[in-house]
PDB file of N, CA and C in Angstrom:
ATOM      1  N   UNK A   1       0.847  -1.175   0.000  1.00  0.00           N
ATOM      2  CA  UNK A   1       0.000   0.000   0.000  1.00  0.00           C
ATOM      3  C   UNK A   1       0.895   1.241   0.000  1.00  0.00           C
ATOM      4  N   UNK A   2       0.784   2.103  -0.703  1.00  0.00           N
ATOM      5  CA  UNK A   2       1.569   3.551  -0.891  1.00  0.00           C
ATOM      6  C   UNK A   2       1.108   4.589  -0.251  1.00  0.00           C
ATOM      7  N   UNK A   3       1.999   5.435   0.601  1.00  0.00           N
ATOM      8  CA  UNK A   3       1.908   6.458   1.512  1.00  0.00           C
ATOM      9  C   UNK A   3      -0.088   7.287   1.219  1.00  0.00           C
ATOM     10  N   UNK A   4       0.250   7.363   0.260  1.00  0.00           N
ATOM     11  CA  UNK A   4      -0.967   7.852  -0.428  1.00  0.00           C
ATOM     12  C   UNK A   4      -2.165   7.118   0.339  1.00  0.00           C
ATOM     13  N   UNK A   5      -1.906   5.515  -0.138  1.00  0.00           N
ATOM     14  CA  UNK A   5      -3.634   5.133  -0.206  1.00  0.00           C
ATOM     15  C   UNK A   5      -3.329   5.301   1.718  1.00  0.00           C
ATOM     16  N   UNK A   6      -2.422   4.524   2.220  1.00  0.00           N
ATOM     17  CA  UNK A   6      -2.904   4.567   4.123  1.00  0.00           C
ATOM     18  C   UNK A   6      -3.054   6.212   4.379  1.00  0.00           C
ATOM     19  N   UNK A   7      -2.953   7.281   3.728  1.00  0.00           N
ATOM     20  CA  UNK A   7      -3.517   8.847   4.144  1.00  0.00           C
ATOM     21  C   UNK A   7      -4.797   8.329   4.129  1.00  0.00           C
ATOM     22  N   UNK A   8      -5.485   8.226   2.962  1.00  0.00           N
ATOM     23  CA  UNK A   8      -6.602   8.675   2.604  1.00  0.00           C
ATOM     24  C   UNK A   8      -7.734   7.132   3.696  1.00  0.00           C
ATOM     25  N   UNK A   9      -7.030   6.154   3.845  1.00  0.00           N
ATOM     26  CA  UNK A   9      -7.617   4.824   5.145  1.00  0.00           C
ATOM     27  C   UNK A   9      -7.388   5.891   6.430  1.00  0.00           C
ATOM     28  N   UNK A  10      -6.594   6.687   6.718  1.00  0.00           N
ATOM     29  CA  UNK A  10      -6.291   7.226   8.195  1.00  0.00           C
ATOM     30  C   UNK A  10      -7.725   8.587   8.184  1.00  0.00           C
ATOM     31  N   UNK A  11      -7.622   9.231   7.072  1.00  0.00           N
ATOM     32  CA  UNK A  11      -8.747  10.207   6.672  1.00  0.00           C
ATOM     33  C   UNK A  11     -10.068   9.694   6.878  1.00  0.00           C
ATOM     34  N   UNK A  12      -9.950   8.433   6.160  1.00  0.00           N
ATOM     35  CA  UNK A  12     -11.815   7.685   5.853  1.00  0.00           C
ATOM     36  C   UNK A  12     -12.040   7.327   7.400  1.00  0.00           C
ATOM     37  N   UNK A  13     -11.096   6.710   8.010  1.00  0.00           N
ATOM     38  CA  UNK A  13     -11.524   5.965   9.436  1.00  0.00           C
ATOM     39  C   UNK A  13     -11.863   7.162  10.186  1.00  0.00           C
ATOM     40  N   UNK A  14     -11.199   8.647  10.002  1.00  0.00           N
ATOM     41  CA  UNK A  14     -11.324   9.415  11.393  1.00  0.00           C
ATOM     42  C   UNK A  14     -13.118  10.066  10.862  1.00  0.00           C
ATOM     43  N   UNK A  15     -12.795   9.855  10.069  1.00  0.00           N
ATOM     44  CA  UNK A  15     -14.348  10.832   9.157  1.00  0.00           C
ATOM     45  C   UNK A  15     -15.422   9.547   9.613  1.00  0.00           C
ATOM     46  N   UNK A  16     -15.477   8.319   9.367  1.00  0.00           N
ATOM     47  CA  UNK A  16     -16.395   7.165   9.916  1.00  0.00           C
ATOM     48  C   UNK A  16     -16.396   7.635  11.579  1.00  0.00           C
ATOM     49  N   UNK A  17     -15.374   7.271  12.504  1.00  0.00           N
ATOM     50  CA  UNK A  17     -15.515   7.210  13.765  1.00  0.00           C
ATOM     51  C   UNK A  17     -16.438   9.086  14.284  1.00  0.00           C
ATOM     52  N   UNK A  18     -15.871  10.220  13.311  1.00  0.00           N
ATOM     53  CA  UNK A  18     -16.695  11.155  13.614  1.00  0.00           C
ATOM     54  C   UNK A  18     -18.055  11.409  13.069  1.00  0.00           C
ATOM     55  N   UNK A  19     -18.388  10.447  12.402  1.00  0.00           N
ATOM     56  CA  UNK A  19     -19.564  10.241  11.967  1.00  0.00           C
ATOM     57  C   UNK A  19     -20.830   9.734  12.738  1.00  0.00           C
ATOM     58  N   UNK A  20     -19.726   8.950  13.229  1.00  0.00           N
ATOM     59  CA  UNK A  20     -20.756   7.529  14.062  1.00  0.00           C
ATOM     60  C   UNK A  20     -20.478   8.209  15.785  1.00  0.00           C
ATOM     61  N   UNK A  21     -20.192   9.599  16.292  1.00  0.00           N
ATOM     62  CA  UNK A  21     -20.729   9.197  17.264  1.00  0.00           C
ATOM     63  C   UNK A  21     -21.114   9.508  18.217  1.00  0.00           C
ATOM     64  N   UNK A  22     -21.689  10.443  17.821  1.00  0.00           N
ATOM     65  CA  UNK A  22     -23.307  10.838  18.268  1.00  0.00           C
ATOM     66  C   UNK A  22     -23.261  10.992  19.529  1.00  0.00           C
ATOM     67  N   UNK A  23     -22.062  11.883  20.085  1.00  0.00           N
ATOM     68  CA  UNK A  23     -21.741  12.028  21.589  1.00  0.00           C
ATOM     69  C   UNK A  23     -21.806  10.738  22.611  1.00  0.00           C
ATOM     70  N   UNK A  24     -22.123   9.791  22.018  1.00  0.00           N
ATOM     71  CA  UNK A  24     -21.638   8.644  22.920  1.00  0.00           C
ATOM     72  C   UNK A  24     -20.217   8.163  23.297  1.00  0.00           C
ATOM     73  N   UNK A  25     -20.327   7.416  24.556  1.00  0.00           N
ATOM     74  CA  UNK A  25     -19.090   7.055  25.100  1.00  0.00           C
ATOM     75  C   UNK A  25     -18.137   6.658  23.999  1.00  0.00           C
ATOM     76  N   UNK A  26     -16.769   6.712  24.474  1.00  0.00           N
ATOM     77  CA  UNK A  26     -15.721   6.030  23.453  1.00  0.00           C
ATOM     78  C   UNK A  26     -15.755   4.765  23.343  1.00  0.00           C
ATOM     79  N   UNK A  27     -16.280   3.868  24.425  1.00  0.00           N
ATOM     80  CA  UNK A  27     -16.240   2.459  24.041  1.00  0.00           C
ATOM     81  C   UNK A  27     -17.591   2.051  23.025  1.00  0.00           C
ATOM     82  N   UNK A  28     -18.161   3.068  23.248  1.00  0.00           N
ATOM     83  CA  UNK A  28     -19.780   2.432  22.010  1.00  0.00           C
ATOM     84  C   UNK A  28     -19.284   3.137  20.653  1.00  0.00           C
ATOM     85  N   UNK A  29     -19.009   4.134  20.516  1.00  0.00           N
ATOM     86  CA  UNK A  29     -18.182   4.520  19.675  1.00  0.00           C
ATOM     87  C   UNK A  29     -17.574   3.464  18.374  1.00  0.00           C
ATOM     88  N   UNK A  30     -16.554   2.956  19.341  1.00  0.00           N
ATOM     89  CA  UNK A  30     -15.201   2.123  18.748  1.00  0.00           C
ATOM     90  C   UNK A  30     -15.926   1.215  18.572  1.00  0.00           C
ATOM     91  N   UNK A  31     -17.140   0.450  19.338  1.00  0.00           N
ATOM     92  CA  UNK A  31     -17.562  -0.108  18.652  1.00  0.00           C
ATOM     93  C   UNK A  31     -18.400  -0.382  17.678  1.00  0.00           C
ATOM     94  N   UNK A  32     -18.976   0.703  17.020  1.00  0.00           N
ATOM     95  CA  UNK A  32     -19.837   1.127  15.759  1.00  0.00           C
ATOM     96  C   UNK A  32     -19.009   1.008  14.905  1.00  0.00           C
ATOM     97  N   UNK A  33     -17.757   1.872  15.253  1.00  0.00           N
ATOM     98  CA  UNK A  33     -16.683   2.146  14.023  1.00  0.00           C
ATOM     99  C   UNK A  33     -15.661   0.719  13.413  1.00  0.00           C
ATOM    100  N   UNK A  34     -15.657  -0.254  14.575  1.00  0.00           N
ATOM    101  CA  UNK A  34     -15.134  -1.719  14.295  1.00  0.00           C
ATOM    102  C   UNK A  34     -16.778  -2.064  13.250  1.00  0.00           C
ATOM    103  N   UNK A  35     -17.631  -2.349  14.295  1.00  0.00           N
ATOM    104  CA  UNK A  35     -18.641  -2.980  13.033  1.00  0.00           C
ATOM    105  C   UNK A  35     -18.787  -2.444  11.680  1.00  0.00           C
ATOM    106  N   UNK A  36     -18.354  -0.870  11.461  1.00  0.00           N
ATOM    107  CA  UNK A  36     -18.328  -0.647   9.861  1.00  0.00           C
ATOM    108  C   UNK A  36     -17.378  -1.344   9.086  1.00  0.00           C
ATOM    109  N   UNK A  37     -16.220  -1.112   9.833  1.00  0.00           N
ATOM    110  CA  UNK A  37     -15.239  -1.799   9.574  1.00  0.00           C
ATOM    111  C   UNK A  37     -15.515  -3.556   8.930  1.00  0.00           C
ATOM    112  N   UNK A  38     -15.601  -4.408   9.757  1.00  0.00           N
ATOM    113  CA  UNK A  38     -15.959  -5.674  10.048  1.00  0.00           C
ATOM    114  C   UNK A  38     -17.134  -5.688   8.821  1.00  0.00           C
ATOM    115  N   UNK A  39     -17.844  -4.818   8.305  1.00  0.00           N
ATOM    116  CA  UNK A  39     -18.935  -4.935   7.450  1.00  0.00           C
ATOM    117  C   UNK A  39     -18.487  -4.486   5.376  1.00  0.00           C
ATOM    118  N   UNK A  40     -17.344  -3.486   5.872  1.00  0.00           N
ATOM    119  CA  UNK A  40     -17.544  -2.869   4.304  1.00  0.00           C
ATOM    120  C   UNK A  40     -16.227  -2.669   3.845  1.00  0.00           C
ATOM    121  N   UNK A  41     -15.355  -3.056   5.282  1.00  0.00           N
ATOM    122  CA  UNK A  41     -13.678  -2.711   4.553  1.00  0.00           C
ATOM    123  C   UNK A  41     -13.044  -4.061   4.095  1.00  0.00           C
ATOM    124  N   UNK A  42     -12.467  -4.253   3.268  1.00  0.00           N
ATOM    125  CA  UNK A  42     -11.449  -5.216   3.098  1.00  0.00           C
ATOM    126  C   UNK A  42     -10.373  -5.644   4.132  1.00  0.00           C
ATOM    127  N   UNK A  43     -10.101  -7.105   3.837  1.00  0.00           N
ATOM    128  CA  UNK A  43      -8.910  -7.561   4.637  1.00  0.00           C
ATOM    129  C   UNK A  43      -7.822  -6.578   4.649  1.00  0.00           C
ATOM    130  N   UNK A  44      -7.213  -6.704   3.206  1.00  0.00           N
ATOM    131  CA  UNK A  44      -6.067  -5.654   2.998  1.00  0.00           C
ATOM    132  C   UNK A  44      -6.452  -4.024   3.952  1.00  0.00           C
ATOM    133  N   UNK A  45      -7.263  -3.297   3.710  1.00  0.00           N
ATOM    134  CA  UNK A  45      -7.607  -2.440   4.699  1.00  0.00           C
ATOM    135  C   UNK A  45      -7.106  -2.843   6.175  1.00  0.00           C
ATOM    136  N   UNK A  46      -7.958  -3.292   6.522  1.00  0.00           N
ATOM    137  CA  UNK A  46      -7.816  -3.933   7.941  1.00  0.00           C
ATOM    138  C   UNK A  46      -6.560  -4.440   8.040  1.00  0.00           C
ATOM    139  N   UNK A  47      -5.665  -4.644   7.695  1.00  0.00           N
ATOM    140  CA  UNK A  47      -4.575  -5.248   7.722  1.00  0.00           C
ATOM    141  C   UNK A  47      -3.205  -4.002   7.667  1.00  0.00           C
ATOM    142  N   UNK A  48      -3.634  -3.075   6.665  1.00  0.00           N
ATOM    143  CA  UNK A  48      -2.786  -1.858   6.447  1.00  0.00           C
ATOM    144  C   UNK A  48      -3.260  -1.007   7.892  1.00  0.00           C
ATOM    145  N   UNK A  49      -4.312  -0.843   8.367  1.00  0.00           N
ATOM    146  CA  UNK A  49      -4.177   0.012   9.228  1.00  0.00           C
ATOM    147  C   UNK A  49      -4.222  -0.236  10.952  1.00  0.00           C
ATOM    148  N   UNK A  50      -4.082  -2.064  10.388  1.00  0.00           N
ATOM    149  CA  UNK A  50      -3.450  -2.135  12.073  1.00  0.00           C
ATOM    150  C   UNK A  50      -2.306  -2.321  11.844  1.00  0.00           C
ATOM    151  N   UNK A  51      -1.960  -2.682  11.044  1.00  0.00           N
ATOM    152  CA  UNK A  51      -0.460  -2.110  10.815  1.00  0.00           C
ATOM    153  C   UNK A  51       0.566  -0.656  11.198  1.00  0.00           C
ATOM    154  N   UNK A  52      -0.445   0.306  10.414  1.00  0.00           N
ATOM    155  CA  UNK A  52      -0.279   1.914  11.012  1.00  0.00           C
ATOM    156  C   UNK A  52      -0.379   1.739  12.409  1.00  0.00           C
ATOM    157  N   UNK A  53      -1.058   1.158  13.058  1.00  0.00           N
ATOM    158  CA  UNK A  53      -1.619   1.784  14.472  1.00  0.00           C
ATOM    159  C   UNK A  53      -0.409   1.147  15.356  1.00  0.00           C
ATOM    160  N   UNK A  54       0.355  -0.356  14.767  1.00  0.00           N
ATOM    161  CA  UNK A  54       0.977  -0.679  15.512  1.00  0.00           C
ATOM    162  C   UNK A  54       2.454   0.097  15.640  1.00  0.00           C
ATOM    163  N   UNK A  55       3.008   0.639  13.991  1.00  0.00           N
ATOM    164  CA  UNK A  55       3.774   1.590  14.313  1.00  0.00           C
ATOM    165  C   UNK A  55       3.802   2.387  14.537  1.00  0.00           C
ATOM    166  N   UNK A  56       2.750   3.393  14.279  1.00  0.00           N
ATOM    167  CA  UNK A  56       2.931   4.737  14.912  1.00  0.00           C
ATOM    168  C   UNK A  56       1.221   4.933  15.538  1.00  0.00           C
ATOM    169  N   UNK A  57       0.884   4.805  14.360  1.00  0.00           N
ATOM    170  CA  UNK A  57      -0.943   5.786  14.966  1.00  0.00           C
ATOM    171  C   UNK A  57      -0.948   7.131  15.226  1.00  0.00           C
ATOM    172  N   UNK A  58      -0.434   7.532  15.183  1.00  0.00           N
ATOM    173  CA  UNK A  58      -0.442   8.796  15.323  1.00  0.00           C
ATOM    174  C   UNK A  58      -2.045  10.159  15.375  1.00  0.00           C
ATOM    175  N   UNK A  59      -2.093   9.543  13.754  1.00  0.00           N
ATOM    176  CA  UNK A  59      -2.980  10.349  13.262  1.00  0.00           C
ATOM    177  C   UNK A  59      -4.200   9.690  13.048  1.00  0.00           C
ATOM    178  N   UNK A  60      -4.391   8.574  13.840  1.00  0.00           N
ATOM    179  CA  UNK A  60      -5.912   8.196  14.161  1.00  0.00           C
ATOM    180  C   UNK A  60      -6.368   8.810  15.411  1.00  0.00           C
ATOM    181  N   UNK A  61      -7.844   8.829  15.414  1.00  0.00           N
ATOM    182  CA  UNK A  61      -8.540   9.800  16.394  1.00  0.00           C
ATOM    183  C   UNK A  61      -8.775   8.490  17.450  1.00  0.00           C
ATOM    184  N   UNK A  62      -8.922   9.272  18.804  1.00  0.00           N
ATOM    185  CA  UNK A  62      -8.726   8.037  19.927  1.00  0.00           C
ATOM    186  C   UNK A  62      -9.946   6.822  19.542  1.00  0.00           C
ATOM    187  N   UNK A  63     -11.002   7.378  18.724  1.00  0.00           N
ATOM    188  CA  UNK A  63     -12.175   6.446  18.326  1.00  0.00           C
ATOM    189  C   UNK A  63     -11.933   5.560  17.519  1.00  0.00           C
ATOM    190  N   UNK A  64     -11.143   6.124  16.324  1.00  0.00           N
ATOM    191  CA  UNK A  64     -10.443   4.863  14.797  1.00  0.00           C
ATOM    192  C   UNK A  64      -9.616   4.154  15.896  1.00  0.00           C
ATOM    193  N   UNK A  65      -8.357   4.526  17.000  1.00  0.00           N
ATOM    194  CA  UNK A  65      -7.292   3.694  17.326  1.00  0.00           C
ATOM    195  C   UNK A  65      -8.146   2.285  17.744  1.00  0.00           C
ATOM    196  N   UNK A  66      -9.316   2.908  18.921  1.00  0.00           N
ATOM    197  CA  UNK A  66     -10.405   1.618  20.006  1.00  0.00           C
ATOM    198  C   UNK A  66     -10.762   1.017  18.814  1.00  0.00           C
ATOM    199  N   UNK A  67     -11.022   1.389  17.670  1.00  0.00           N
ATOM    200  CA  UNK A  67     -11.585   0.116  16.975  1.00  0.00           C
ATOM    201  C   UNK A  67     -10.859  -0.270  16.122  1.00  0.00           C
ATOM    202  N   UNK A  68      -9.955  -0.048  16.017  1.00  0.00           N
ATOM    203  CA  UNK A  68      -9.026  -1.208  14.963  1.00  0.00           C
ATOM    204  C   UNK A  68      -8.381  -2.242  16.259  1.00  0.00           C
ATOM    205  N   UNK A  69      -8.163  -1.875  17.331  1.00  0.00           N
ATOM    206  CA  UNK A  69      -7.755  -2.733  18.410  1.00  0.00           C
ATOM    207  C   UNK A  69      -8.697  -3.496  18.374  1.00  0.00           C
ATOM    208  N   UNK A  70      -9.875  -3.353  18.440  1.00  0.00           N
ATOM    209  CA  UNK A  70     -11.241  -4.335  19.014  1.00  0.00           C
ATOM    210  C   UNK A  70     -11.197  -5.214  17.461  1.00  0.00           C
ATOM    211  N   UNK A  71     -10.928  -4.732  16.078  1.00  0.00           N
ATOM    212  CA  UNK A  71     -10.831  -5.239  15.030  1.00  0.00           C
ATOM    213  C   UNK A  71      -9.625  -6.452  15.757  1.00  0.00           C
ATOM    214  N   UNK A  72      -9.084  -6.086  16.036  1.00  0.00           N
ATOM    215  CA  UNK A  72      -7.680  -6.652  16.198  1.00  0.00           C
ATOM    216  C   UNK A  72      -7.859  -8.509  17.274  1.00  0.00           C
ATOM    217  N   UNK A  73      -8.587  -7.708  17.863  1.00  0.00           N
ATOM    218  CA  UNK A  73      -8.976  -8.723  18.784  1.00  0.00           C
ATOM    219  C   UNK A  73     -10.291  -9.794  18.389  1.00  0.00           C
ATOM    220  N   UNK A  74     -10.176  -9.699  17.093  1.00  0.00           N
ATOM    221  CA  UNK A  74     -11.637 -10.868  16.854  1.00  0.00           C
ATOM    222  C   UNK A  74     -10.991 -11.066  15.827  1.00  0.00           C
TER     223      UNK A  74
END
């Protein structure tokens, strides 16, 4: 995957997790934003951006990080 496409996966996830969440807690949150995940992204996705998260993460919002972990864990 090229610098490019994981921007625009770090962009889509923070724009999903601020989408989804509706002033609820961070753990209901992360978990809306795993089930989109789990529903419409690809392996390769899911795979590139726990990847990101494990080296840096940086620039995921604390909501994308909880759910690629919870991705991580199933």
């Amino acid at each position: 995957m090229t610098e490019n496409e994981l921007n625009h996966l770090i962009k889509m996830l923070n724009q999903i997790a601020e989408n989804l969440a509706q002033g609820d807690e961070e753990k209901v949150v992360a978990e809306r934003v795993a089930d989109h995940m789990r529903r419409f992204w690809s392996p390769s996705m899911k795979q590139s951006i726990a990847a990101y998260l494990e080296a840096d993460g940086s620039d995921l919002s604390a909501n994308s990080r909880q759910a690629v972990k919870i991705i991580g864990r199933k």
